[in-house]
Protein backbone atom coordinates (compact mmCIF):
# COMPACT_ATOMS: atom_id res chain seq x y z
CA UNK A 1 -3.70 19.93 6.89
CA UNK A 2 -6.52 20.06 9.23
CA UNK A 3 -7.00 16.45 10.11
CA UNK A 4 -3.26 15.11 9.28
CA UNK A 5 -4.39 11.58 11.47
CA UNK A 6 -7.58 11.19 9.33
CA UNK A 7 -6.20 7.59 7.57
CA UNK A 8 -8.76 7.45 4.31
CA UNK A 9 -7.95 11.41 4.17
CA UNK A 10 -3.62 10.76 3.68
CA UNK A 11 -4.72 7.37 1.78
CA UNK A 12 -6.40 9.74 -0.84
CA UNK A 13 -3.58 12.00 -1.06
CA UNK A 14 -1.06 9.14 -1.58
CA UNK A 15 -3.52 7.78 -4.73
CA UNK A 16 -3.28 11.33 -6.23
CA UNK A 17 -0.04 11.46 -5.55
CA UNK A 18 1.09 8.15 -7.83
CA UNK A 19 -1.89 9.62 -10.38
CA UNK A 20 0.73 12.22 -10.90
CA UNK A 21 3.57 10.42 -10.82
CA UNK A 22 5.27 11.56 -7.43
CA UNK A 23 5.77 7.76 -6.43
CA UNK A 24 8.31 8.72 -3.29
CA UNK A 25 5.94 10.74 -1.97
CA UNK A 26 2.93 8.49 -2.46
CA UNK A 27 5.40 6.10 -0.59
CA UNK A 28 5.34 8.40 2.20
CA UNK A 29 1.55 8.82 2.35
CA UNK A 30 1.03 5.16 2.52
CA UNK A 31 3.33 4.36 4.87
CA UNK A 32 1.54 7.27 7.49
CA UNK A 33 -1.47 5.75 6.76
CA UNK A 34 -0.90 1.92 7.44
CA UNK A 35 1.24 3.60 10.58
CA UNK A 36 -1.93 5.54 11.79
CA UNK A 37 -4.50 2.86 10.86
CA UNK A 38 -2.58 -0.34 10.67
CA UNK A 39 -5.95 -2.26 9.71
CA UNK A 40 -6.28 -0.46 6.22
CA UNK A 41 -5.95 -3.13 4.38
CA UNK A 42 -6.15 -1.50 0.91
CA UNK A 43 -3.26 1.20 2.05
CA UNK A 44 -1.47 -1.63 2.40
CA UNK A 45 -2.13 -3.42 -0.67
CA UNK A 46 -1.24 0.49 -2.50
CA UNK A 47 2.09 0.80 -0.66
CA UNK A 48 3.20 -2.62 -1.37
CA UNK A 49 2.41 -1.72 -4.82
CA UNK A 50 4.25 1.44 -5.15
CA UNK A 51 7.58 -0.24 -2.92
CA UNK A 52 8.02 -3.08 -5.42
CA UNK A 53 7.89 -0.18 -8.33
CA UNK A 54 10.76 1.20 -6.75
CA UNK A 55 12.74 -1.72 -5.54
CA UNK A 56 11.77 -2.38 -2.49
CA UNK A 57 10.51 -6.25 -2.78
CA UNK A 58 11.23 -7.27 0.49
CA UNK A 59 8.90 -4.45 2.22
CA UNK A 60 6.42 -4.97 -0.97
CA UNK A 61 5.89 -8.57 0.12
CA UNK A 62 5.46 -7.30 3.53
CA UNK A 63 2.84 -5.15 2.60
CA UNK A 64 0.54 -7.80 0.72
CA UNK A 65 0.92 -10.36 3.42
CA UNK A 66 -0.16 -8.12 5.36
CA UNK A 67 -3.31 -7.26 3.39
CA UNK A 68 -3.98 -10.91 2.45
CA UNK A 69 -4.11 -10.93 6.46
CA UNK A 70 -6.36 -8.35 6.66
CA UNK A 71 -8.24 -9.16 3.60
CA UNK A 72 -8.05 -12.81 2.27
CA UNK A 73 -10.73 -13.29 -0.06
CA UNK A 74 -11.48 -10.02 -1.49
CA UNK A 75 -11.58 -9.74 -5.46
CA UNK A 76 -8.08 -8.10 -4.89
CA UNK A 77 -6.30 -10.72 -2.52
CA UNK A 78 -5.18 -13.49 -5.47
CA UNK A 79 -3.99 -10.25 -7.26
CA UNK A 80 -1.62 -9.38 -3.99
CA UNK A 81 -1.08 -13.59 -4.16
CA UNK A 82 0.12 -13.82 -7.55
CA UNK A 83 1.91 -10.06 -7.72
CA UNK A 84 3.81 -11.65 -4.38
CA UNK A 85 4.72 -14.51 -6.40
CA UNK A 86 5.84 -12.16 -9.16
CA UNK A 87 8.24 -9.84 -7.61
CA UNK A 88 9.58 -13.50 -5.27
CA UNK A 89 10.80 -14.51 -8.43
C-alpha cells in the first residue's frame, strides 16, 4: 500500500498469493509487475507460469519468450524452453 510501483514489492505479493492458492489474483500481481518493470525477467517467467495453469497458452508462451529474452542462460531458461514446448503441444 505504501509503495504500490515498488516491482520486487507486488512480485512478492503475487508469489504469496499462488502459495495460497489465489491464482487470478497472483495473475494480476504479475502482470503489474512486468507492466511497471518490464525487465523482471523472473515476474515474467512466474506469470507465464500461472497463465498456462489457467489456460492462457498463448500469453504463457509470451511470457517465457520474453524471459528467455531477458534471461537466456540462467539455470531456469531451458525450464521456460522445454515448459514452452510443453504447453505448444
Amino acid at each position: 500500500d505504501l509503495e504500490p510501483h515498488q516491482a520486487e514489492a507486488r512480485y512478492n505479493l503475487g508469489n504469496l498469493l499462488d502459495d495460497l492458492g489465489d491464482t487470478e489474483r497472483a495473475i494480476a500481481e504479475m502482470r503489474q509487475v512486468c507492466a511497471l518493470a518490464p525487465s523482471f525477467a523472473d515476474a515474467h517467467y512466474n506469470l507465464g507460469l500461472l497463465l498456462a495453469r489457467v489456460g492462457g497458452a498463448a500469453q504463457a508462451r509470451t511470457h517465457l519468450a520474453r524471459y528467455l529474452e531477458l534471461d537466456p542462460s540462467s539455470t531456469w531458461a531451458s525450464a521456460a524452453r522445454d515448459f514452452m514446448d510443453q504447453i505448444a503441444a
